[in-house]
C-alpha atoms as a PDB file:
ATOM      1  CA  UNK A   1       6.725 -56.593 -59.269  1.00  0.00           C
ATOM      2  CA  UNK A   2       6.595 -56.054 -62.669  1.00  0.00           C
ATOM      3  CA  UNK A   3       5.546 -52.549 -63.848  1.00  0.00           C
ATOM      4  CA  UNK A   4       4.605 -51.154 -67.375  1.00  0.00           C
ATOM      5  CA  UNK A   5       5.868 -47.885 -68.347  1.00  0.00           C
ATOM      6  CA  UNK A   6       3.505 -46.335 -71.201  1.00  0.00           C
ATOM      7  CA  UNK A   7       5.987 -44.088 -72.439  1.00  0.00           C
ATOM      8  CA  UNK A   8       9.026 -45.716 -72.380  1.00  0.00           C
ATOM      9  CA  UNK A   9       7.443 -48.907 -73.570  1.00  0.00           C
ATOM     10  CA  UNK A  10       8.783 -51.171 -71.702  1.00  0.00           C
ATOM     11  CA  UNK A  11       8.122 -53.419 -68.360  1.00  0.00           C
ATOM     12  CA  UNK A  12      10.509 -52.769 -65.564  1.00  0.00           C
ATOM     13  CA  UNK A  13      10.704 -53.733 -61.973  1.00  0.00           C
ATOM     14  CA  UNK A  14       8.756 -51.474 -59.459  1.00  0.00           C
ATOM     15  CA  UNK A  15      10.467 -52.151 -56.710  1.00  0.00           C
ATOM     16  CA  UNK A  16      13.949 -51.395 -58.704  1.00  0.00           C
ATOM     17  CA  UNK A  17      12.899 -47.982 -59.927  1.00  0.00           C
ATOM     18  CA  UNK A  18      11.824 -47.287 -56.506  1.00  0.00           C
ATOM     19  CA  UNK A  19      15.201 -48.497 -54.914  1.00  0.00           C
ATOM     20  CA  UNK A  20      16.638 -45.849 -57.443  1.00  0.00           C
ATOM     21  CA  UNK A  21      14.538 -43.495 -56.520  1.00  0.00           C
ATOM     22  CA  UNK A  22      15.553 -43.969 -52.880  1.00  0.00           C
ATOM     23  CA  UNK A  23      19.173 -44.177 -53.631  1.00  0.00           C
ATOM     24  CA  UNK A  24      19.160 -40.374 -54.979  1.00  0.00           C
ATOM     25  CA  UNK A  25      17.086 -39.685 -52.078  1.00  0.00           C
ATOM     26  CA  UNK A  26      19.997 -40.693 -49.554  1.00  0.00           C
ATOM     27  CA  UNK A  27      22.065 -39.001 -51.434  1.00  0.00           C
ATOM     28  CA  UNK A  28      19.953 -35.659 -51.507  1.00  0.00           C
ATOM     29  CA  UNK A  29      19.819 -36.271 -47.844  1.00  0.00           C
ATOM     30  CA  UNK A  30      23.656 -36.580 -47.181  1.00  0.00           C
ATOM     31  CA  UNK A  31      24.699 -34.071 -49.331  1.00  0.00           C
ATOM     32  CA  UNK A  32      22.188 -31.256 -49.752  1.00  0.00           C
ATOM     33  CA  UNK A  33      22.021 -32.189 -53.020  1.00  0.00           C
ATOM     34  CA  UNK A  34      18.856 -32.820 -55.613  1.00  0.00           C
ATOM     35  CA  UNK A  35      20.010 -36.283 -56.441  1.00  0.00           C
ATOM     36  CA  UNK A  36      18.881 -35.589 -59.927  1.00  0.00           C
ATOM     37  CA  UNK A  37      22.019 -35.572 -61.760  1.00  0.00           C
ATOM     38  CA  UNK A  38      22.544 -38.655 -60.402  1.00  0.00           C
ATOM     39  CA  UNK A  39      18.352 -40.534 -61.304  1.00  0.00           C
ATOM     40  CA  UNK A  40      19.057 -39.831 -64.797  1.00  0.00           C
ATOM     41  CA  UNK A  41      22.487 -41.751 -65.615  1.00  0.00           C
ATOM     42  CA  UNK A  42      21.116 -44.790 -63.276  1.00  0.00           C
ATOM     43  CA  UNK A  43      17.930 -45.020 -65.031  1.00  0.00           C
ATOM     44  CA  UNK A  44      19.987 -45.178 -68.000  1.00  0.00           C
ATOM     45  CA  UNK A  45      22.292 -47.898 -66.503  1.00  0.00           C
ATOM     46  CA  UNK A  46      19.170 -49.763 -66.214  1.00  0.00           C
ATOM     47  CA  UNK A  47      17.711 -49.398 -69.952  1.00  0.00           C
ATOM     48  CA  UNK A  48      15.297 -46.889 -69.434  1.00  0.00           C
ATOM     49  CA  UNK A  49      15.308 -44.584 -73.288  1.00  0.00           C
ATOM     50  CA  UNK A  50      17.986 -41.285 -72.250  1.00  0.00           C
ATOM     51  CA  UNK A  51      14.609 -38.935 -73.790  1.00  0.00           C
ATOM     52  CA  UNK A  52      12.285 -40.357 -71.452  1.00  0.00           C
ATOM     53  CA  UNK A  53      15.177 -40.664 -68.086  1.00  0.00           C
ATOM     54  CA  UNK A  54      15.625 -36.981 -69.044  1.00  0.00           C
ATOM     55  CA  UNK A  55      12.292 -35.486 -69.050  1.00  0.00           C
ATOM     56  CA  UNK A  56      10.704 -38.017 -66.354  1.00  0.00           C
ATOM     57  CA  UNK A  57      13.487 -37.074 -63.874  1.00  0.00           C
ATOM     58  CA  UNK A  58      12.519 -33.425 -64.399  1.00  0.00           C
ATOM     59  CA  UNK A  59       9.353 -34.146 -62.732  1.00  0.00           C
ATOM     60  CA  UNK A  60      10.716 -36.260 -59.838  1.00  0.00           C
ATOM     61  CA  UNK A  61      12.771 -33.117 -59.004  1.00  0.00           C
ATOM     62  CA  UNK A  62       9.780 -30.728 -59.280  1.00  0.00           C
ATOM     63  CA  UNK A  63       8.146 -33.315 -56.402  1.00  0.00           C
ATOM     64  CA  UNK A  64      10.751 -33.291 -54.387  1.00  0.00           C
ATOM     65  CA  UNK A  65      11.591 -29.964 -54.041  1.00  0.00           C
ATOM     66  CA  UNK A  66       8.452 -28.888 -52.927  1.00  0.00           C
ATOM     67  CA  UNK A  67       9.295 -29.599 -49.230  1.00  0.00           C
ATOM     68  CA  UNK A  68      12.435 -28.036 -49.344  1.00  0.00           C
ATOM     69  CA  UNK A  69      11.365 -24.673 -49.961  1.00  0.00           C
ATOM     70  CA  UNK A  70       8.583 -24.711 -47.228  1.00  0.00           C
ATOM     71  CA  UNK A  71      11.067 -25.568 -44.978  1.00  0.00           C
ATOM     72  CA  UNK A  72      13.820 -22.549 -46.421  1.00  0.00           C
ATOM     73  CA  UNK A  73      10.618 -20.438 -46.366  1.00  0.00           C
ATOM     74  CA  UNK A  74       9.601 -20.858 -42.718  1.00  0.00           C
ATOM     75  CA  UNK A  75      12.684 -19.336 -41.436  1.00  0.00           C
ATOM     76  CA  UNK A  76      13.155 -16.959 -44.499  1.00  0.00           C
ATOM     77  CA  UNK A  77      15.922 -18.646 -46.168  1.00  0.00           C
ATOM     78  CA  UNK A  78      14.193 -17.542 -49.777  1.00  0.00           C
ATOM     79  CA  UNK A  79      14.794 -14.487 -51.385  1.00  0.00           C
ATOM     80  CA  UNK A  80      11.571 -14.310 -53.628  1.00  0.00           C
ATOM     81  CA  UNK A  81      12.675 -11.412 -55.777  1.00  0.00           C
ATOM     82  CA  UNK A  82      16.343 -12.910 -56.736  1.00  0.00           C
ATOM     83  CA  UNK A  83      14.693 -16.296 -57.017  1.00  0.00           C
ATOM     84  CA  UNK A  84      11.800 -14.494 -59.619  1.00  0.00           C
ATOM     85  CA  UNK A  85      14.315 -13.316 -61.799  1.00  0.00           C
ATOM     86  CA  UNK A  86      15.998 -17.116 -61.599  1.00  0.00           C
ATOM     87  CA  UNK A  87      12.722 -18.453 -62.910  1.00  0.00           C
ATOM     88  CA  UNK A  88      12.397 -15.726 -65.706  1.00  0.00           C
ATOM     89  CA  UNK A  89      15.804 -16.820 -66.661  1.00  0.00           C
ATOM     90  CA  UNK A  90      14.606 -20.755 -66.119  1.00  0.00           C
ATOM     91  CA  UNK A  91      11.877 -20.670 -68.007  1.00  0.00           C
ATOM     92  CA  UNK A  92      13.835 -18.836 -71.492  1.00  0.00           C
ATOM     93  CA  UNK A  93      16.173 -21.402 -71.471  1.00  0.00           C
ATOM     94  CA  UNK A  94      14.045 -24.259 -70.952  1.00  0.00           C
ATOM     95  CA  UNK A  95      12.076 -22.830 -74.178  1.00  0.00           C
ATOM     96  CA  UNK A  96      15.473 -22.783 -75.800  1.00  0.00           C
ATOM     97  CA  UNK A  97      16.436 -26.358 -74.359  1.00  0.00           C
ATOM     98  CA  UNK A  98      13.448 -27.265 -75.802  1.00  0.00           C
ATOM     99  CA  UNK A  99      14.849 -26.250 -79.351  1.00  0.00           C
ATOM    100  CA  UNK A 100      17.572 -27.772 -78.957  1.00  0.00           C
ATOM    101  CA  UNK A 101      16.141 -30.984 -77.613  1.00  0.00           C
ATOM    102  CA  UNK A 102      13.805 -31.366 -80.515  1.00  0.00           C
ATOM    103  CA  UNK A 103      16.700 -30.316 -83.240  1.00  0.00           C
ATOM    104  CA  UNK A 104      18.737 -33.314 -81.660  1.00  0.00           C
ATOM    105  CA  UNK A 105      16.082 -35.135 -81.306  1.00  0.00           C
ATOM    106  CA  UNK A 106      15.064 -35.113 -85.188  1.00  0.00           C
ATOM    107  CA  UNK A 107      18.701 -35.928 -86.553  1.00  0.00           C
ATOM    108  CA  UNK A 108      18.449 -38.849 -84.121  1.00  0.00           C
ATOM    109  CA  UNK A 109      21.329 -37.649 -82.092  1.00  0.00           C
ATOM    110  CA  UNK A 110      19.511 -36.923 -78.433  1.00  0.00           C
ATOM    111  CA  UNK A 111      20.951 -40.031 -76.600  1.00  0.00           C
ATOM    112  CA  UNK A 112      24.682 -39.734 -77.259  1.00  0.00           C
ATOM    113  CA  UNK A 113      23.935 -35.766 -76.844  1.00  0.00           C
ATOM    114  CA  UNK A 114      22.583 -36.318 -73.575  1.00  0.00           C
ATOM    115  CA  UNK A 115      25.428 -39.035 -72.114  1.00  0.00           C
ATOM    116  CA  UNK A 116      28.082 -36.900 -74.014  1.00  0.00           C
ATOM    117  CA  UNK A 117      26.778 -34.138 -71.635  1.00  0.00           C
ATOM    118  CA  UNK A 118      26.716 -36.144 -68.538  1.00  0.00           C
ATOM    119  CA  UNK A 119      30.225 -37.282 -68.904  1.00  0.00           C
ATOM    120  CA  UNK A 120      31.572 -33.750 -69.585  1.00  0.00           C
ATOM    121  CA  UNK A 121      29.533 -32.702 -66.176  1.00  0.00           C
ATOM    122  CA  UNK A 122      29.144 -35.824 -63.821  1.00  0.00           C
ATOM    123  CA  UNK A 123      33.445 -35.650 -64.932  1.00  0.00           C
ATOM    124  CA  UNK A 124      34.044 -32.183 -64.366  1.00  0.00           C
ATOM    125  CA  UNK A 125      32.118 -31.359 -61.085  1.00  0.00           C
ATOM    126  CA  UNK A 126      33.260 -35.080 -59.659  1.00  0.00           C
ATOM    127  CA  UNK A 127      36.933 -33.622 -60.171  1.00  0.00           C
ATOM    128  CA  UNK A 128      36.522 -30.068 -58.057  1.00  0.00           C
ATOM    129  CA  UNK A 129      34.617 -32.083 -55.727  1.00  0.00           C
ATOM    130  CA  UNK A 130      36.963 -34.572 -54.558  1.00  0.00           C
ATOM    131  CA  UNK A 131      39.510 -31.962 -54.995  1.00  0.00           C
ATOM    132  CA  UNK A 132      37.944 -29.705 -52.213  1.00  0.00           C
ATOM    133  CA  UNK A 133      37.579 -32.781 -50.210  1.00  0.00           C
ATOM    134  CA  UNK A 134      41.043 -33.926 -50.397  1.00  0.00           C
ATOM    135  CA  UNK A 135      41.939 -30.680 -49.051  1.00  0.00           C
ATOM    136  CA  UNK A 136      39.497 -30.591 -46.416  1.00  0.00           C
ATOM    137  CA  UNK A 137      41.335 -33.655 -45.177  1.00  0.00           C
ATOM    138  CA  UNK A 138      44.642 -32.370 -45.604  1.00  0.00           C
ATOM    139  CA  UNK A 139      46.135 -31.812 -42.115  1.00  0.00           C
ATOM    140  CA  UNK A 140      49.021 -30.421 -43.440  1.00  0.00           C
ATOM    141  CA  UNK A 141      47.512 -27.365 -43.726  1.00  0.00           C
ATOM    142  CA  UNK A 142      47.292 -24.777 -40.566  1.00  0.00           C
ATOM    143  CA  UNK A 143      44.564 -22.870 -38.907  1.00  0.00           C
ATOM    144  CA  UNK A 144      46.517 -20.200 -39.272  1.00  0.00           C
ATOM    145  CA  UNK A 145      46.860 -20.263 -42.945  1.00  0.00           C
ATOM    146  CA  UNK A 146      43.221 -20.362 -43.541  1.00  0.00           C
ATOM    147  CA  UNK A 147      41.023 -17.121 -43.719  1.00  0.00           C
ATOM    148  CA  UNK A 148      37.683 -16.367 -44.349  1.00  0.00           C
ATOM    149  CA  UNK A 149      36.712 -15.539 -47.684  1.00  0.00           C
ATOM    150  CA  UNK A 150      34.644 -12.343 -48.081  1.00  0.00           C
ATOM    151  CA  UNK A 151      31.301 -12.428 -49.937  1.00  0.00           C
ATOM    152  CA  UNK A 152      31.535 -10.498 -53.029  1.00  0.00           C
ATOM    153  CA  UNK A 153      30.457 -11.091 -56.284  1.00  0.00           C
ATOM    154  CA  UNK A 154      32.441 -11.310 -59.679  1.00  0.00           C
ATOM    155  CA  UNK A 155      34.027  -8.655 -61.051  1.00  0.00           C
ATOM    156  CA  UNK A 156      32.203  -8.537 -64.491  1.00  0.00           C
ATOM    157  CA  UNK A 157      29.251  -8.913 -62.336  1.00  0.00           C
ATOM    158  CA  UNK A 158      29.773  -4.899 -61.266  1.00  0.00           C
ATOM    159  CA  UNK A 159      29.890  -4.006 -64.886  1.00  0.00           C
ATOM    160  CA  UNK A 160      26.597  -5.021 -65.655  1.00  0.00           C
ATOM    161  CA  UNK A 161      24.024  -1.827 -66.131  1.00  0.00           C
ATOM    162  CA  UNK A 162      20.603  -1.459 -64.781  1.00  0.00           C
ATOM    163  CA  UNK A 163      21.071  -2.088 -60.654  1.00  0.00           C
ATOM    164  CA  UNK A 164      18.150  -3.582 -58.278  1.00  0.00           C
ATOM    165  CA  UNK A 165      18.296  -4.162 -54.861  1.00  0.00           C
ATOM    166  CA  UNK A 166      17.939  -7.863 -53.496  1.00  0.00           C
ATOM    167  CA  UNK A 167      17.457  -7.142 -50.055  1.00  0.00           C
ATOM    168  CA  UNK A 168      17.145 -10.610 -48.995  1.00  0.00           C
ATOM    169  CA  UNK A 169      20.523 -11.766 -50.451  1.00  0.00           C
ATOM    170  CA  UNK A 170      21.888  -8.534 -49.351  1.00  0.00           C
ATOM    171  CA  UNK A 171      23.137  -7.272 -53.181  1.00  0.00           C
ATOM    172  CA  UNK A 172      23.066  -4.416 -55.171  1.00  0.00           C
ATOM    173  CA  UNK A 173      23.302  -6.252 -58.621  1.00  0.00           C
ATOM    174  CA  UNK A 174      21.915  -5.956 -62.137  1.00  0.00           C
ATOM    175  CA  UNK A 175      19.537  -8.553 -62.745  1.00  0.00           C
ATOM    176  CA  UNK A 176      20.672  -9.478 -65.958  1.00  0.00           C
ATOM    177  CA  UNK A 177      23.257 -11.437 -64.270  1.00  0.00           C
ATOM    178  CA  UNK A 178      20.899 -13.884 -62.452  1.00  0.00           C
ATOM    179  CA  UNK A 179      18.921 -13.619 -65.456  1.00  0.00           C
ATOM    180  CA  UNK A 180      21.773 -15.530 -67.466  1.00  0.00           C
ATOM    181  CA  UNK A 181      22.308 -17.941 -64.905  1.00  0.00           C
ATOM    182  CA  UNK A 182      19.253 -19.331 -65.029  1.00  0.00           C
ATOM    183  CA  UNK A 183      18.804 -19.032 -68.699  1.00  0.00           C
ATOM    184  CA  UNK A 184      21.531 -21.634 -68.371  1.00  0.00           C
ATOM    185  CA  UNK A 185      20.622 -23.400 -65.891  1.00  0.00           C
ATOM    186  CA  UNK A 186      17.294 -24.035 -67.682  1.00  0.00           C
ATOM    187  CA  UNK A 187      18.614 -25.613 -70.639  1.00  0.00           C
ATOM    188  CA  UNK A 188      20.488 -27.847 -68.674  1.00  0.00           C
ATOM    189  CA  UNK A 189      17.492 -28.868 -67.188  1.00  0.00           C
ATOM    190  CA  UNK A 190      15.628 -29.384 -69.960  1.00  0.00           C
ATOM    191  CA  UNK A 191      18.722 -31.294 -72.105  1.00  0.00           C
ATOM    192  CA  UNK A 192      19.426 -33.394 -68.477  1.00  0.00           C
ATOM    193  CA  UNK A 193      16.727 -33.902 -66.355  1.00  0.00           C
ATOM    194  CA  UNK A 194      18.626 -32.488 -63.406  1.00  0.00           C
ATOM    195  CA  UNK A 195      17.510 -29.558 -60.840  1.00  0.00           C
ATOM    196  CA  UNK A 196      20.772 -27.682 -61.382  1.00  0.00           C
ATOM    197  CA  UNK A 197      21.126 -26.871 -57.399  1.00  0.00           C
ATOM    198  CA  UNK A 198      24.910 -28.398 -57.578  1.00  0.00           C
ATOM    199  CA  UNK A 199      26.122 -25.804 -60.408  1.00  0.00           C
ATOM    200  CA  UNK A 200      23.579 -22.672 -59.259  1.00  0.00           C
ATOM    201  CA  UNK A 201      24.183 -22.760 -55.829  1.00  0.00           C
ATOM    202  CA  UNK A 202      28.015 -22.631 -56.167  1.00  0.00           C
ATOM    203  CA  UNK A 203      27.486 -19.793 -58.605  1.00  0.00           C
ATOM    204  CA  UNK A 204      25.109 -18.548 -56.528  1.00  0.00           C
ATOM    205  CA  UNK A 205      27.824 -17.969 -53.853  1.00  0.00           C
ATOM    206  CA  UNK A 206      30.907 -17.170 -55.688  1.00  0.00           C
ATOM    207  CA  UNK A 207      30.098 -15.052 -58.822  1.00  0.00           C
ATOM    208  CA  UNK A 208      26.766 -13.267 -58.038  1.00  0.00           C
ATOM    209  CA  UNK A 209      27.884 -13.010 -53.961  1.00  0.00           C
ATOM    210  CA  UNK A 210      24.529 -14.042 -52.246  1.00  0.00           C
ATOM    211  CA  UNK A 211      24.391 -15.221 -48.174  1.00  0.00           C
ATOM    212  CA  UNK A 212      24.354 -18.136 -47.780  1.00  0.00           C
ATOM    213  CA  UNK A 213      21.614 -18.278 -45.739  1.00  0.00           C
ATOM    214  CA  UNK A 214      19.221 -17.828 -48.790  1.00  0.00           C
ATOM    215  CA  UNK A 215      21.275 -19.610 -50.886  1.00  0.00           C
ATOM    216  CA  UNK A 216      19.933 -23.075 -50.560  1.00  0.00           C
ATOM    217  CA  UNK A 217      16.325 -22.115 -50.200  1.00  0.00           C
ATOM    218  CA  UNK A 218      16.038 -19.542 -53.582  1.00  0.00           C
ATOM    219  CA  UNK A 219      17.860 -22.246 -55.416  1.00  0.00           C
ATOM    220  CA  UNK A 220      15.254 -24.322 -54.651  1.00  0.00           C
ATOM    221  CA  UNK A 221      12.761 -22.298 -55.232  1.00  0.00           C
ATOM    222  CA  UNK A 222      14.089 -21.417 -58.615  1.00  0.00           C
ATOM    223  CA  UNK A 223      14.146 -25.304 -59.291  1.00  0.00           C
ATOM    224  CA  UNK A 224      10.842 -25.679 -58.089  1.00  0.00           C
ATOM    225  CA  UNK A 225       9.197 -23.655 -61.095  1.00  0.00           C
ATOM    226  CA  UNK A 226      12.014 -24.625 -63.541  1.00  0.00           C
ATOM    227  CA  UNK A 227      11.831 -28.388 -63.359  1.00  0.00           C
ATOM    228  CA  UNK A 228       7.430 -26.889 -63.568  1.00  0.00           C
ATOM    229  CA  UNK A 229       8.143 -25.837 -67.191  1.00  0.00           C
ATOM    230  CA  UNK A 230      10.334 -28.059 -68.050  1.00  0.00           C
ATOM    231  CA  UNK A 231       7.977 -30.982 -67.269  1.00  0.00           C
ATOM    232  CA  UNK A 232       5.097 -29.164 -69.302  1.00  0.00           C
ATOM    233  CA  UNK A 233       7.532 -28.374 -71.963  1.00  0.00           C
ATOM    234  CA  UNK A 234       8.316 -31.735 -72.444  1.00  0.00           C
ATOM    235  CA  UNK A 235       4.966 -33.084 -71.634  1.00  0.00           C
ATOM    236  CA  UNK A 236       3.885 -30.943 -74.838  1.00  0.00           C
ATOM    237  CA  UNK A 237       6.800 -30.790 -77.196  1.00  0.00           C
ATOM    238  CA  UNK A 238       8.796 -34.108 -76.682  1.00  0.00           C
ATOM    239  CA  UNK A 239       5.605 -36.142 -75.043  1.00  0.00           C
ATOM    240  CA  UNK A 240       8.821 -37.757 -73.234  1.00  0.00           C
ATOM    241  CA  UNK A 241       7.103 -37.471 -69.486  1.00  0.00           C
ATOM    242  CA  UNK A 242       6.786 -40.824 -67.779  1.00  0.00           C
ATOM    243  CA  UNK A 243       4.351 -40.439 -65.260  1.00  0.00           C
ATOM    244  CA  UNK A 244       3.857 -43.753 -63.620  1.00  0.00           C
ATOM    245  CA  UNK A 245       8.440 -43.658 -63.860  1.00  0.00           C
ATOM    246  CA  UNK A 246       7.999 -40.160 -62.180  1.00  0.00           C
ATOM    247  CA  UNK A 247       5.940 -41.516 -59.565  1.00  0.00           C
ATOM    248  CA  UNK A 248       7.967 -44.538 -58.622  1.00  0.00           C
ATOM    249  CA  UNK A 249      10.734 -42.150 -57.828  1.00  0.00           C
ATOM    250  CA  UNK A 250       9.260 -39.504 -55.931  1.00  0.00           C
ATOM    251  CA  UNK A 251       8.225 -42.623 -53.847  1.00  0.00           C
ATOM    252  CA  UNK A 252      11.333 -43.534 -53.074  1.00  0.00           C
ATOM    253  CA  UNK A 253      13.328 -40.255 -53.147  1.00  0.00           C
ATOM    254  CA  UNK A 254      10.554 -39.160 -50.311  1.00  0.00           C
ATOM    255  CA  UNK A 255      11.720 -42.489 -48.348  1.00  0.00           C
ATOM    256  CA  UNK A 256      15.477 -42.151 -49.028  1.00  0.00           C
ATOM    257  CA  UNK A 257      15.512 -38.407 -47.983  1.00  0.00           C
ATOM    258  CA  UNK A 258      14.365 -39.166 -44.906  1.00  0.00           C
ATOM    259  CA  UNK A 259      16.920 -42.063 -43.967  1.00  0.00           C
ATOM    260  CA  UNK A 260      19.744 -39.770 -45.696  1.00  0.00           C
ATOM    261  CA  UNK A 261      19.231 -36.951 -43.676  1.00  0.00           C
ATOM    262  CA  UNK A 262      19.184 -39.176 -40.275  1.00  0.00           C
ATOM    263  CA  UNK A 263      22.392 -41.434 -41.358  1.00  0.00           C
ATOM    264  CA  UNK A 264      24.317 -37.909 -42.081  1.00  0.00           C
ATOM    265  CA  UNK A 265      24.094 -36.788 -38.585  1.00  0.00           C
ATOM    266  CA  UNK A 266      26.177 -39.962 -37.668  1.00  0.00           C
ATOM    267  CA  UNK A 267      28.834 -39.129 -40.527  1.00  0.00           C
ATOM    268  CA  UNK A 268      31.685 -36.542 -40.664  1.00  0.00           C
ATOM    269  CA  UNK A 269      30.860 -33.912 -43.577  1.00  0.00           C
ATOM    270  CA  UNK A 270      34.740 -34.038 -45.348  1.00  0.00           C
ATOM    271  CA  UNK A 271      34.167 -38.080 -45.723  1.00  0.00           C
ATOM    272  CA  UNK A 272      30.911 -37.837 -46.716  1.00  0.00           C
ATOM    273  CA  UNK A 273      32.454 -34.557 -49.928  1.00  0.00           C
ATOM    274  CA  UNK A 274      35.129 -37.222 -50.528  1.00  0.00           C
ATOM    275  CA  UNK A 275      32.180 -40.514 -51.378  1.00  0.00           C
ATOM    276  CA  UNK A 276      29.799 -38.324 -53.319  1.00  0.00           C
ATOM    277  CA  UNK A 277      32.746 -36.813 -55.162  1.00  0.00           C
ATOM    278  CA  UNK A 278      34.079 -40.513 -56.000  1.00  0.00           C
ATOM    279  CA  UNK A 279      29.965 -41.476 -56.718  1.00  0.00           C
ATOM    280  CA  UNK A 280      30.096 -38.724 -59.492  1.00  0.00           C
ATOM    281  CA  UNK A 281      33.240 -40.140 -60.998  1.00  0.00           C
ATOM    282  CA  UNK A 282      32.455 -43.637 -60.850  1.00  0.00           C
ATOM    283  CA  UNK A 283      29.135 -42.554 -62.658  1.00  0.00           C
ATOM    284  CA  UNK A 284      30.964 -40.178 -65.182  1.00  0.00           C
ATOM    285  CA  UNK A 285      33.524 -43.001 -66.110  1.00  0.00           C
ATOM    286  CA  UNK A 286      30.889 -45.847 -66.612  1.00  0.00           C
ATOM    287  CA  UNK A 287      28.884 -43.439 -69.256  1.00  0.00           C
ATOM    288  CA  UNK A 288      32.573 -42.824 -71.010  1.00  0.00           C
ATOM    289  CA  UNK A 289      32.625 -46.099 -71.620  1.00  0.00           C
ATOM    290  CA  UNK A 290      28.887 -47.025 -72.459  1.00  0.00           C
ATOM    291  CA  UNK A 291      30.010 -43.879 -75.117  1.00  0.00           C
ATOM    292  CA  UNK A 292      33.203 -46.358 -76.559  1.00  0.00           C
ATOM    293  CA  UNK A 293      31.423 -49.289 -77.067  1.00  0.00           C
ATOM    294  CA  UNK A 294      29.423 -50.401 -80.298  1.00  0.00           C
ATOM    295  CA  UNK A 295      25.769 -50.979 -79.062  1.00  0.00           C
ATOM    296  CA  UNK A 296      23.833 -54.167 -79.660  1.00  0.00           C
ATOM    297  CA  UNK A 297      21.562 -52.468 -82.602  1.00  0.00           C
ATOM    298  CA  UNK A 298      23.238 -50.268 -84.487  1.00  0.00           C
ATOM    299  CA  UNK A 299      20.285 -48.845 -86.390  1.00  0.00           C
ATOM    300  CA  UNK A 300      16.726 -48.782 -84.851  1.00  0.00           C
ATOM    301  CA  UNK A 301      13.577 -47.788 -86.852  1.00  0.00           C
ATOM    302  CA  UNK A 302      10.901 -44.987 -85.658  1.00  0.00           C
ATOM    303  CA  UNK A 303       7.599 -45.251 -86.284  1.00  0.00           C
ATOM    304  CA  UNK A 304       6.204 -41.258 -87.217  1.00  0.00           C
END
């Protein structure tokens, strides 16, 4: 089923896109996890332009997460105010992405910008990933040796002037720190395509100290209105927005979640760490050497 996409300019199979919609779908259903970092570097695998995987997976995410924080927000896993200051953040560094998207862009260096960043993160999170799953699995170590780690957040966190009360993470914080976190976490988006969830919510935890019990639903609620902007920012700066692509894979991701979350009830969680961690390094690997090799055209020409 052949399928034209108007902004990529190209004819692709439907029912491929959708199968890679559906793959990130499992995924996001096994592991808790977007799938996003994952649609971008597959679509890529399968010739789809880097600009337009980028932007077009933006909106998938914005789709998808939609559920997710009805779900957190039912049994008020979402702390609103934390999760406003996110967005702030989100929303400055998507503007700035933006910049930096269009500089790249212009010098005709976005592509081996974006993959160069994949490989650095795909490689990087892949590698504490299977390394926290390898010692998951390690029976050597004793109950006894393990204790509970208390919630607190970083210490340069403290420093920060200007405290407000979260009351539903249960902090005392300046919000200048979540503020930079999502600054960053918005460019990322915007340079990427991804959601973010599997760098904010660790930081989420560790360095600003939340409960975990709003973790997962204010991180989605922060990617929610993120992954908003950046689809409008690229819709009106880049023009890189696929729609009928976006569609296609919120089909499928929809689908895939649903199978995902059903097939990880069967599976044991430290097996299930150890083959997403060895999925991100397979993926990080094959764009390392997509980077190494001369491509078929050297030069292309633009039409302005």
């Amino acid at each position: 089923m052949d399928v034209y996409l108007p902004i990529a300019n190209l004819s692709v199979n439907g029912l491929v896109i959708v199968a890679l919609g559906a793959l990130t779908g499992i995924l996001s259903g096994l592991f808790g996890v977007g799938g996003g970092f994952l649609t971008t570097p597959l679509l890529i695998f399968y010739g789809i332009p880097p600009t337009v995987a980028a932007a077009s997976a933006a909106t998938q995410v914005t789709g998808a997460s939609v559920s997710g924080v009805l779900a957190h927000n039912r049994r008020g896993g979402v702390d609103y105010r934390m999760g406003g200051v996110l967005v702030v953040g989100g929303i400055i560094g998507a503007l700035i992405g933006a910049g930096l998207f269009s500089f790249f862009q212009s010098i005709g260096q976005i592509d081996v910008v974006i993959n160069i960043l994949y490989v650095f993160m795909l490689g990087s999170i892949g590698a504490l990933m299977m390394r926290e799953a390898l010692n998951a699995l390690n029976i050597r170590q004793s109950k006894s040796s393990k204790r509970a780690a208390k919630r607190r957040h970083h210490p340069l966190i403290a420093v920060l002037p200007y405290r407000w009360r979260f009351y539903g993470s249960g902090l005392y914080i300046s919000p200048l720190a979540p503020l930079i976190l999502g600054t960053g976490v918005g460019i990322l988006t915007m340079l990427m395509g991804v959601g973010g969830g599997f760098m904010l919510v660790p930081a989420m935890l560790y360095v600003l100290g939340m409960s975990g019990k709003v973790v997962v639903g204010t991180s989605l609620f922060n990617i929610l209105f993120v992954t908003m902007a950046t689809t409008m920012t690229h819709a009106l700066t880049t023009k890189a927005v696929d729609l009928v692509l976006a569609a296609l894979l919120l089909v499928g991701s929809v689908l895939g979640a649903q199978f995902g979350t059903r097939l990880a009830l069967m599976l044991k969680p430290d097996w299930l760490r150890l083959a997403l961690a060895t999925t991100v390094l397979l993926v990080a690997l094959r764009m390392l050497f997509g980077l190494s090799i001369q491509p078929d055209e050297v030069y292309s020409v633009i039409n302005l």
